[in-house]
PDB file of N, CA and C in Angstrom:
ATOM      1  N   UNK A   1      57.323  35.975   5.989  1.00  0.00           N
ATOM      2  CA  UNK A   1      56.000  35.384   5.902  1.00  0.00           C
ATOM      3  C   UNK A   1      56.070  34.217   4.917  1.00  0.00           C
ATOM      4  N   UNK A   2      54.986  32.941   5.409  1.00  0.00           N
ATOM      5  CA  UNK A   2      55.311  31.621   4.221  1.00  0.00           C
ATOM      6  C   UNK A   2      54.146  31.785   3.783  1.00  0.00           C
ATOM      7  N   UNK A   3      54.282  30.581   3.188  1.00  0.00           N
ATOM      8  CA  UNK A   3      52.934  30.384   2.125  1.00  0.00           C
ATOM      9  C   UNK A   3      51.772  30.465   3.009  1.00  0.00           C
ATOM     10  N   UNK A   4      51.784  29.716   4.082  1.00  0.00           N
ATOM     11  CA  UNK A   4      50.764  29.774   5.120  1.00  0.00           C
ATOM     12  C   UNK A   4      50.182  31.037   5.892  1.00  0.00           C
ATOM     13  N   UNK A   5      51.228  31.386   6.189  1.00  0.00           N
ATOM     14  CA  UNK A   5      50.772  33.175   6.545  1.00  0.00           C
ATOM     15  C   UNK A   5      50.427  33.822   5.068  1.00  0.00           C
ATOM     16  N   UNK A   6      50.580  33.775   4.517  1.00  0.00           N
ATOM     17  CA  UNK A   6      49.590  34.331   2.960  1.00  0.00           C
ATOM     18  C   UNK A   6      48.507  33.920   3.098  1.00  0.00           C
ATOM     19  N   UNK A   7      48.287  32.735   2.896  1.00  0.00           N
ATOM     20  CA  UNK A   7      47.151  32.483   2.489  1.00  0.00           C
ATOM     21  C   UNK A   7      45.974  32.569   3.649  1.00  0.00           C
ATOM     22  N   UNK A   8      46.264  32.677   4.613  1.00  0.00           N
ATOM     23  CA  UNK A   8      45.928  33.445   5.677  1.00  0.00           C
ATOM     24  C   UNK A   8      45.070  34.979   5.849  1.00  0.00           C
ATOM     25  N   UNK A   9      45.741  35.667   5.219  1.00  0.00           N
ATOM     26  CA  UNK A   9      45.810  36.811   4.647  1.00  0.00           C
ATOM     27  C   UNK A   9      45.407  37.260   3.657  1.00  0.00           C
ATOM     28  N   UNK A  10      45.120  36.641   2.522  1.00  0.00           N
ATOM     29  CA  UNK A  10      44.446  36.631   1.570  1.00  0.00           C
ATOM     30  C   UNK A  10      43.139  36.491   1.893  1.00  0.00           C
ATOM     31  N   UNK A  11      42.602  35.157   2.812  1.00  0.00           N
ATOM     32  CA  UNK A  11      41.334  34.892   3.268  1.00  0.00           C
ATOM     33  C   UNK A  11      40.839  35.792   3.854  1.00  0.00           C
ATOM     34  N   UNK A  12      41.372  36.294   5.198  1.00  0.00           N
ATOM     35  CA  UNK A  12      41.065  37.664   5.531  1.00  0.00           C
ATOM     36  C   UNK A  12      40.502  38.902   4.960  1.00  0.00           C
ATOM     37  N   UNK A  13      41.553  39.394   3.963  1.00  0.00           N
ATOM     38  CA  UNK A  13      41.714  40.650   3.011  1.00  0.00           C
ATOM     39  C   UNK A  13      40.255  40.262   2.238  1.00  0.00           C
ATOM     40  N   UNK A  14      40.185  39.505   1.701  1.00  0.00           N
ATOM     41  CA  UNK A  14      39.305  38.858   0.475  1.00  0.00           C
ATOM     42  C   UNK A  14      37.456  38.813   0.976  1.00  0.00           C
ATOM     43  N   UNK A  15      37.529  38.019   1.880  1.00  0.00           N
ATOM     44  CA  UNK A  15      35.862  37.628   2.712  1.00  0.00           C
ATOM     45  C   UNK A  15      35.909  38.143   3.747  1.00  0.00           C
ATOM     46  N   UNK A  16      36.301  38.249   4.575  1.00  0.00           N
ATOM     47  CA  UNK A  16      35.833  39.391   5.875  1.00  0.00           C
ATOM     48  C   UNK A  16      35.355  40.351   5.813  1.00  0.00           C
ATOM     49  N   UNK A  17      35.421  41.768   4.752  1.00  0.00           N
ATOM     50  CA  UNK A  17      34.819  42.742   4.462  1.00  0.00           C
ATOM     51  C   UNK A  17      33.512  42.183   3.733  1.00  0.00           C
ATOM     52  N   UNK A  18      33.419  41.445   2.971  1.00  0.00           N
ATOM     53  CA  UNK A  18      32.467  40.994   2.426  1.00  0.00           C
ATOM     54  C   UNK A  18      31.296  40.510   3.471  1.00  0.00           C
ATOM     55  N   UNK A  19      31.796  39.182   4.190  1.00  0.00           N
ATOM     56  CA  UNK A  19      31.113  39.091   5.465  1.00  0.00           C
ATOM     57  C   UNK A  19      30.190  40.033   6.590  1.00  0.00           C
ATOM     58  N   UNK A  20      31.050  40.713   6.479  1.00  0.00           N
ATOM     59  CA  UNK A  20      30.670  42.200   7.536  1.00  0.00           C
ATOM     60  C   UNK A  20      29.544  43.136   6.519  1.00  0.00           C
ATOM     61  N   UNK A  21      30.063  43.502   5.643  1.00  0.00           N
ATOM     62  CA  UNK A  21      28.995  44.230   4.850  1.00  0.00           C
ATOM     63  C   UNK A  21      27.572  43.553   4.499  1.00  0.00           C
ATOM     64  N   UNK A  22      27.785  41.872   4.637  1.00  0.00           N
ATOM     65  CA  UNK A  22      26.723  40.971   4.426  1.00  0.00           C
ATOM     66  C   UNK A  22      25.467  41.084   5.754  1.00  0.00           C
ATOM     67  N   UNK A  23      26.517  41.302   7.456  1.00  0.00           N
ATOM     68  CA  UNK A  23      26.089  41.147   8.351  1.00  0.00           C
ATOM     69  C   UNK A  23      25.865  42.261   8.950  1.00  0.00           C
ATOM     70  N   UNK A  24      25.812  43.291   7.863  1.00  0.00           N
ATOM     71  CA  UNK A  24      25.709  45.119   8.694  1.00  0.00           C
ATOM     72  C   UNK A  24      24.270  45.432   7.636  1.00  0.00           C
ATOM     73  N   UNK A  25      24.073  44.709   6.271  1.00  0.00           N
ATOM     74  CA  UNK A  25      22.832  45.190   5.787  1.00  0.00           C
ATOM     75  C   UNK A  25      22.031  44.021   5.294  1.00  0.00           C
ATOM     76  N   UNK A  26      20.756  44.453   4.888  1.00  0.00           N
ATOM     77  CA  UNK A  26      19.832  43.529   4.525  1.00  0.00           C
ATOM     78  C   UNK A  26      18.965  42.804   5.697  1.00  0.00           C
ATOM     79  N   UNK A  27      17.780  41.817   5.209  1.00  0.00           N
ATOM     80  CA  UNK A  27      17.193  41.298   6.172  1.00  0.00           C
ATOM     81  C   UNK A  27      17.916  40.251   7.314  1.00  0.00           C
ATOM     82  N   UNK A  28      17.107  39.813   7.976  1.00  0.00           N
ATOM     83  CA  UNK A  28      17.478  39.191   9.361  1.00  0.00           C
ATOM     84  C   UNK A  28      18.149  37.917   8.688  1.00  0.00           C
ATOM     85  N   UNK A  29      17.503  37.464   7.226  1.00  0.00           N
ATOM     86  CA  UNK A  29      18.130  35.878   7.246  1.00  0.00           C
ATOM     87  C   UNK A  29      19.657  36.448   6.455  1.00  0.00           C
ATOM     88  N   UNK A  30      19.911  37.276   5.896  1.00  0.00           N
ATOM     89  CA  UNK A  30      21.297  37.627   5.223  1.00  0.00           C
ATOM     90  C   UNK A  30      21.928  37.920   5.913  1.00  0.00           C
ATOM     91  N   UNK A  31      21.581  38.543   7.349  1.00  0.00           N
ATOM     92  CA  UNK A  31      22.490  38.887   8.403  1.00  0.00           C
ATOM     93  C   UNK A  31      23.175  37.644   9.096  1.00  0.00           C
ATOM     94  N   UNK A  32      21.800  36.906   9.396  1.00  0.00           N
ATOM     95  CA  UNK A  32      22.690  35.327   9.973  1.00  0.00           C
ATOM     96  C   UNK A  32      23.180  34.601   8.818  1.00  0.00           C
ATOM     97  N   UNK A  33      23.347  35.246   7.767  1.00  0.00           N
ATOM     98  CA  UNK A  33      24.259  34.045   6.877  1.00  0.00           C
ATOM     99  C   UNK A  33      25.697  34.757   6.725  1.00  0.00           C
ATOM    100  N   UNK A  34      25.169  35.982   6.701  1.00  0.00           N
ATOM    101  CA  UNK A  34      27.092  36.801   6.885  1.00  0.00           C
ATOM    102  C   UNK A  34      27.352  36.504   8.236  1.00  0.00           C
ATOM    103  N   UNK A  35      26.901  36.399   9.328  1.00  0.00           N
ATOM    104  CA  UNK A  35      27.755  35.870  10.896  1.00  0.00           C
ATOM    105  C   UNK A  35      27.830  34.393  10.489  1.00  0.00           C
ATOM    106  N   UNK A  36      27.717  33.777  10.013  1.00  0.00           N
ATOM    107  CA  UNK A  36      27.708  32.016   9.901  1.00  0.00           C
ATOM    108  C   UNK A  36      28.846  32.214   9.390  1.00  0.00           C
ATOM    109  N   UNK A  37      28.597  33.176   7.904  1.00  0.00           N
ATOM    110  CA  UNK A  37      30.186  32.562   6.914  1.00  0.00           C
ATOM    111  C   UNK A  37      31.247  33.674   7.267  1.00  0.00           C
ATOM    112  N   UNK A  38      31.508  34.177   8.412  1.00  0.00           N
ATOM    113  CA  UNK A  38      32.187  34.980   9.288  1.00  0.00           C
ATOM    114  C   UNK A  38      32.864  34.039  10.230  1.00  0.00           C
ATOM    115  N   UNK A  39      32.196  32.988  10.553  1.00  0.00           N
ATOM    116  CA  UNK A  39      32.546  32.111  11.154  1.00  0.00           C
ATOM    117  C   UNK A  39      33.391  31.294  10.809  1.00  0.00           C
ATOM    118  N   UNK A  40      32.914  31.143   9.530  1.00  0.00           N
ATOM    119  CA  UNK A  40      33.698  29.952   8.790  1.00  0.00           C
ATOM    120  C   UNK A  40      35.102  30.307   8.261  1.00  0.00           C
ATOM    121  N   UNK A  41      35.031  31.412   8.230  1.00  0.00           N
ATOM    122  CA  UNK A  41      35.963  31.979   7.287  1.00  0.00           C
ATOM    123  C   UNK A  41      37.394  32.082   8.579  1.00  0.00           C
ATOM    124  N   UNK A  42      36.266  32.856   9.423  1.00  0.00           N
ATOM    125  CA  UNK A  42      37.750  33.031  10.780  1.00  0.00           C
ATOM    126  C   UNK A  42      37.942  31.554  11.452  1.00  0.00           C
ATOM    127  N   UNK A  43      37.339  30.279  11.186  1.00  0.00           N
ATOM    128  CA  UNK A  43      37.938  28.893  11.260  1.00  0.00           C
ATOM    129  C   UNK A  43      38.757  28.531   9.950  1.00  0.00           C
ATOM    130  N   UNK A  44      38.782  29.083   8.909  1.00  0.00           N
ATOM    131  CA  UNK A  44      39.768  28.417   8.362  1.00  0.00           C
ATOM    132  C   UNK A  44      40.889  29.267   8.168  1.00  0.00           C
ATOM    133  N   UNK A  45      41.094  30.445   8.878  1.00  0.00           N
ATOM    134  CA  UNK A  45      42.061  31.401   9.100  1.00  0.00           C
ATOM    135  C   UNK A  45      42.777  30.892  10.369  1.00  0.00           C
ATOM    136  N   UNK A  46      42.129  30.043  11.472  1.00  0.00           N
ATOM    137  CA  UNK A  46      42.561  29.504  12.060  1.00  0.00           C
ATOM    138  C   UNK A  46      43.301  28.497  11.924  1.00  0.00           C
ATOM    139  N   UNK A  47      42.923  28.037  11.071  1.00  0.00           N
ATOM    140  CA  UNK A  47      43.405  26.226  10.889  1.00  0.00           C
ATOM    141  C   UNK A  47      45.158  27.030   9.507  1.00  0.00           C
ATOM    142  N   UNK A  48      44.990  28.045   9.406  1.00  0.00           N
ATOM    143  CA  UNK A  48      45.820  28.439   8.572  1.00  0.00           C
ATOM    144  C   UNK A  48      47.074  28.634   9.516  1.00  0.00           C
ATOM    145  N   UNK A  49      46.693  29.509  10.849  1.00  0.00           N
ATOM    146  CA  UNK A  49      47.831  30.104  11.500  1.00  0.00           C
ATOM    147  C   UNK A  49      48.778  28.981  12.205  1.00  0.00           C
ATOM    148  N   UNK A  50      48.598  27.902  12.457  1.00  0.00           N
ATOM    149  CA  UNK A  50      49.490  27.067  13.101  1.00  0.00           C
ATOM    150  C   UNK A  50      50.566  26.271  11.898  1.00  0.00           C
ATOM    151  N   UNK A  51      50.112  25.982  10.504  1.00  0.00           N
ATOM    152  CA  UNK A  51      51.003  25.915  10.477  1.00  0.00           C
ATOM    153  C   UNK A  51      52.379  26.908   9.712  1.00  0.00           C
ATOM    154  N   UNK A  52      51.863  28.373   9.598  1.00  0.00           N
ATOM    155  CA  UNK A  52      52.454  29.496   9.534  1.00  0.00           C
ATOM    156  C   UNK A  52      53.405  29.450  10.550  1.00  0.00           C
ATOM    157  N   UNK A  53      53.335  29.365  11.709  1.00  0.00           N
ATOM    158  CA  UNK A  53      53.411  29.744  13.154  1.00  0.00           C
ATOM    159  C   UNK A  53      54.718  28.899  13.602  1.00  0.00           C
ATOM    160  N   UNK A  54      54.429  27.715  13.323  1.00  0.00           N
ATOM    161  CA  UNK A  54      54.603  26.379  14.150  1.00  0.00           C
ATOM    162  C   UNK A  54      54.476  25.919  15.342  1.00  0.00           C
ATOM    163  N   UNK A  55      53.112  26.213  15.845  1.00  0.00           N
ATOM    164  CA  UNK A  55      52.638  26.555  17.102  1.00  0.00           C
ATOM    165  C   UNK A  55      51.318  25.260  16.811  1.00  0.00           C
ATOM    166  N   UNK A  56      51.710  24.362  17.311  1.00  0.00           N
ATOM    167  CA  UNK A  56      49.974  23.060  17.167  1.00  0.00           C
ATOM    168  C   UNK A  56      48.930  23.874  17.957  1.00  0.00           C
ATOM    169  N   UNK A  57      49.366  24.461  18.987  1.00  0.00           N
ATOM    170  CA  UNK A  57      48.025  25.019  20.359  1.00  0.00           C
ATOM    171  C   UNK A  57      47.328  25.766  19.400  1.00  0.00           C
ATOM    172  N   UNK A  58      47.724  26.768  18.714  1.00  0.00           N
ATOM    173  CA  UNK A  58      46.386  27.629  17.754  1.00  0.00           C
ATOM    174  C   UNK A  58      45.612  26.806  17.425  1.00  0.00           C
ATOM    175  N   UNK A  59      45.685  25.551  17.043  1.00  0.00           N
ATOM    176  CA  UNK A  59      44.347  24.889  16.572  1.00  0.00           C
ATOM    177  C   UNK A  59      43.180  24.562  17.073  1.00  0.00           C
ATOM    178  N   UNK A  60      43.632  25.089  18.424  1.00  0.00           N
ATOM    179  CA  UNK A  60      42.888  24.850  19.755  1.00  0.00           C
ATOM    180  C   UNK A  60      41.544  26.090  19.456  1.00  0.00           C
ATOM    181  N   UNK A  61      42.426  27.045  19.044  1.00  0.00           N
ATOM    182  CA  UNK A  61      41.304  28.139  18.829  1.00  0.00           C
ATOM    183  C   UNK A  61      40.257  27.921  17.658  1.00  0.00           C
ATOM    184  N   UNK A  62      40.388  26.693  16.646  1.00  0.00           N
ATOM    185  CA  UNK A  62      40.081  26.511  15.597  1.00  0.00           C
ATOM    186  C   UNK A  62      38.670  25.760  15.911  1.00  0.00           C
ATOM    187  N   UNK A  63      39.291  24.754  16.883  1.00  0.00           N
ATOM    188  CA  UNK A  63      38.025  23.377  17.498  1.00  0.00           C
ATOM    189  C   UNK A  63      37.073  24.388  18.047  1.00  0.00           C
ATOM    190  N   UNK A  64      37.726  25.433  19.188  1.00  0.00           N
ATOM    191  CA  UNK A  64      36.883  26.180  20.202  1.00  0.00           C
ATOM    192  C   UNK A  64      35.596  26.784  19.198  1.00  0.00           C
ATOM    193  N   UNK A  65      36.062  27.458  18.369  1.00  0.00           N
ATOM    194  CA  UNK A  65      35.187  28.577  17.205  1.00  0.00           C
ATOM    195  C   UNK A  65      34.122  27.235  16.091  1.00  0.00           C
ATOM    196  N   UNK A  66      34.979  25.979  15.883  1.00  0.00           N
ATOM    197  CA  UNK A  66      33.695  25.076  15.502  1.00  0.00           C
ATOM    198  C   UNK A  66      32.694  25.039  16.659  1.00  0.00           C
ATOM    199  N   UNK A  67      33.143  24.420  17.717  1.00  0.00           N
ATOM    200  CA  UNK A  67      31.688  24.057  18.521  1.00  0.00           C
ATOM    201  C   UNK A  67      31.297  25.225  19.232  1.00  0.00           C
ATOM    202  N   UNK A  68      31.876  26.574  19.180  1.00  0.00           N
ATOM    203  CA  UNK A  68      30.971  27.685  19.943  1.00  0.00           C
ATOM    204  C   UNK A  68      30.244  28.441  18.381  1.00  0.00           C
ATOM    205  N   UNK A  69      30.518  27.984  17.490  1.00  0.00           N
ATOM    206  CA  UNK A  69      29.911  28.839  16.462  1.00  0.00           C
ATOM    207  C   UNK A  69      28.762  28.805  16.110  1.00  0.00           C
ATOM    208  N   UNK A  70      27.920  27.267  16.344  1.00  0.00           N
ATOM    209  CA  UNK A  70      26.784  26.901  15.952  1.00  0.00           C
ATOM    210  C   UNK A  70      25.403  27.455  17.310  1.00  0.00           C
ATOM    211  N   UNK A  71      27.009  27.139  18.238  1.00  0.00           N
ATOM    212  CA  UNK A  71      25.542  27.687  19.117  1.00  0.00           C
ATOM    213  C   UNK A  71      25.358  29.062  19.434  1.00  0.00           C
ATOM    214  N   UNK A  72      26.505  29.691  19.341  1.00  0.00           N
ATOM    215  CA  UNK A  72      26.286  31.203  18.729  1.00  0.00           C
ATOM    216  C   UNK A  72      25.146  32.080  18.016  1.00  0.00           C
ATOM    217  N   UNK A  73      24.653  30.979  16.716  1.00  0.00           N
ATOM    218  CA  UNK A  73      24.166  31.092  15.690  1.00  0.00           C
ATOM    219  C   UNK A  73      22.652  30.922  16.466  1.00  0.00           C
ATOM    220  N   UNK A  74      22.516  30.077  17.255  1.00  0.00           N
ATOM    221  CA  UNK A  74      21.302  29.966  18.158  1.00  0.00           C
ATOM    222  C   UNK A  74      20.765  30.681  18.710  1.00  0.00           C
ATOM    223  N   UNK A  75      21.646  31.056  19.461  1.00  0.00           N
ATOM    224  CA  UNK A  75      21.591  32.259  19.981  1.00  0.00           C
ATOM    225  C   UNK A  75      21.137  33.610  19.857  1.00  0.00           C
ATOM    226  N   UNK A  76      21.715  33.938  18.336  1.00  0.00           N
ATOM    227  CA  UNK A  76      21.484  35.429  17.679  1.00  0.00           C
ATOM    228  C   UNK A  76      19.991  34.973  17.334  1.00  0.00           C
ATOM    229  N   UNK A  77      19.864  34.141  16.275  1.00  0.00           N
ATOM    230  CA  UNK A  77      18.440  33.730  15.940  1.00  0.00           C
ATOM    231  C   UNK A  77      17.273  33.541  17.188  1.00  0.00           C
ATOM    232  N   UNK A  78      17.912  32.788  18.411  1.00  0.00           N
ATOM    233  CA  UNK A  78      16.599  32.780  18.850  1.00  0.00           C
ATOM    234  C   UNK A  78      16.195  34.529  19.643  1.00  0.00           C
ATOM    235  N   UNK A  79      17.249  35.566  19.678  1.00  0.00           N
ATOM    236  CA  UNK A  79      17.434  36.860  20.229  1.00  0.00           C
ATOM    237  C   UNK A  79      16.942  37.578  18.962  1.00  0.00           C
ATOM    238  N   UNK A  80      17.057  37.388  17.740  1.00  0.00           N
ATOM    239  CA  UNK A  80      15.487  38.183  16.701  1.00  0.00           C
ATOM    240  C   UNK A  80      14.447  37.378  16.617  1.00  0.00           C
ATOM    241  N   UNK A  81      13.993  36.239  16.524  1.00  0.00           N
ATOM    242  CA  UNK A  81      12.954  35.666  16.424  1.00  0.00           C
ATOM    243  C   UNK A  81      12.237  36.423  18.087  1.00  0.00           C
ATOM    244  N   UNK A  82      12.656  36.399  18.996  1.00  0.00           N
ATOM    245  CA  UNK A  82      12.132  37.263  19.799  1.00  0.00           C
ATOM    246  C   UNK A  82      11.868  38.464  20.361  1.00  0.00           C
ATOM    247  N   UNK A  83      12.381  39.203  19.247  1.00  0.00           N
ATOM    248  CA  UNK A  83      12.153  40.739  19.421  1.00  0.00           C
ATOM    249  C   UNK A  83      10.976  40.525  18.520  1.00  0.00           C
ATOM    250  N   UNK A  84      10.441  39.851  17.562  1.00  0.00           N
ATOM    251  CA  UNK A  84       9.496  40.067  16.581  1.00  0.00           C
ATOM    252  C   UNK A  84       8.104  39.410  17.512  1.00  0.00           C
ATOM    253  N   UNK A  85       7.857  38.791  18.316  1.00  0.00           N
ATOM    254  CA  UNK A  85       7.136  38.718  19.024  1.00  0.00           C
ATOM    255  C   UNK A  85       6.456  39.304  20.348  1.00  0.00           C
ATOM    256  N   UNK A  86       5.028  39.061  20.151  1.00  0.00           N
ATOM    257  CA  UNK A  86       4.650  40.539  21.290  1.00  0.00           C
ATOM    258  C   UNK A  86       4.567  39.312  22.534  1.00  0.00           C
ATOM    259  N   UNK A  87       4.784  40.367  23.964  1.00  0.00           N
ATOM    260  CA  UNK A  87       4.855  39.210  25.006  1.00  0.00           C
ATOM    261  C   UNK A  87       3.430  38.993  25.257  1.00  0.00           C
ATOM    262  N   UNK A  88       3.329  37.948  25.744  1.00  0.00           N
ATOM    263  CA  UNK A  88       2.082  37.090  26.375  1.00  0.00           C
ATOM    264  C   UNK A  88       1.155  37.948  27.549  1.00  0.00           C
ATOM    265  N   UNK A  89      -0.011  37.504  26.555  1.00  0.00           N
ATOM    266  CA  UNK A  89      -1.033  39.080  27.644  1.00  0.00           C
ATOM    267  C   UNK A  89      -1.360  39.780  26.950  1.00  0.00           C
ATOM    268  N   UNK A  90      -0.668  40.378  25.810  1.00  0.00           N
ATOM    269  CA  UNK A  90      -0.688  41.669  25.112  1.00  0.00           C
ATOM    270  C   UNK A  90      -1.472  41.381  23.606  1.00  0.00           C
ATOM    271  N   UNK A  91      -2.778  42.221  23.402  1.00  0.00           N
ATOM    272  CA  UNK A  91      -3.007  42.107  22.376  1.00  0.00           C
ATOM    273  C   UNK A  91      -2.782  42.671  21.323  1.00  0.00           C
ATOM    274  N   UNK A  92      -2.162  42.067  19.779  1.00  0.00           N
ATOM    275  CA  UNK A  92      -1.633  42.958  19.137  1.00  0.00           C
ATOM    276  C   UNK A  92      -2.743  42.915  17.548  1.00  0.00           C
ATOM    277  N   UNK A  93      -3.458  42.339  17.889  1.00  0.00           N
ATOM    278  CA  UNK A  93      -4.556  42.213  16.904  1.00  0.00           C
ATOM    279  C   UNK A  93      -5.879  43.555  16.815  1.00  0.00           C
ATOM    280  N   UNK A  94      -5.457  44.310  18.301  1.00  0.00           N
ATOM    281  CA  UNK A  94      -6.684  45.301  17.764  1.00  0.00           C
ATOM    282  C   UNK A  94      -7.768  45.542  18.143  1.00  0.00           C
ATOM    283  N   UNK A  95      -8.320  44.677  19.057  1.00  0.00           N
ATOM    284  CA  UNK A  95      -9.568  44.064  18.868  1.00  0.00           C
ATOM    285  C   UNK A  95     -10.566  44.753  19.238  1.00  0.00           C
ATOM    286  N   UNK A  96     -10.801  45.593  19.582  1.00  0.00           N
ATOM    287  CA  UNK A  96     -11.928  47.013  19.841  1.00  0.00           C
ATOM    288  C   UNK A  96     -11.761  47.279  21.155  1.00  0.00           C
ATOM    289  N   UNK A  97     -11.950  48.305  21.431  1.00  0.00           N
ATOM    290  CA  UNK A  97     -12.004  49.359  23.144  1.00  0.00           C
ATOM    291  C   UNK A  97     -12.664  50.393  23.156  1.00  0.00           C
TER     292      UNK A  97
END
């Protein structure tokens, strides 16, 4: 193993549990900030493995996880922002019967 596969590994070992424990408790906005920096973290674990490796194509996985990550992030958010809303029709105010 080189310096590159360490430090690799270190990143891993170090913030990923952290991440996960960020994105398993607490409210909805701490959850999308542990999947964001889950993200980030497994892009620069990426950008680590090629040149460990000596493989350029892994970096491929690096670009892929930037531009699918944000909209990922869209995704989850706009999938709780809509569980917290009642559907259309439905009154949730009460209003006498």
């Amino acid at each position: 193993m080189n310096a590159w596969g360490a430090a690799a590994l270190v990143l891993l070992i170090a913030s990923v549990p952290v991440c996960l424990w960020v994105a398993a408790r607490g409210s909805v906005v701490r959850r999308l900030a542990g999947v964001c920096l889950l993200s980030s973290v497994v892009g620069g674990v990426f950008l680590l493995l090629p040149p460990a490796y000596q493989r350029s194509s892994y970096q491929d996985l690096a670009l892929m996880l930037a531009v699918l990550s944000p909209a990922g992030t869209l995704v989850f958010t706009r999938f709780v922002a809509g569980r917290n809303r009642a559907p259309e029709g439905s009154e949730r105010e009460g209003g006498g019967g």
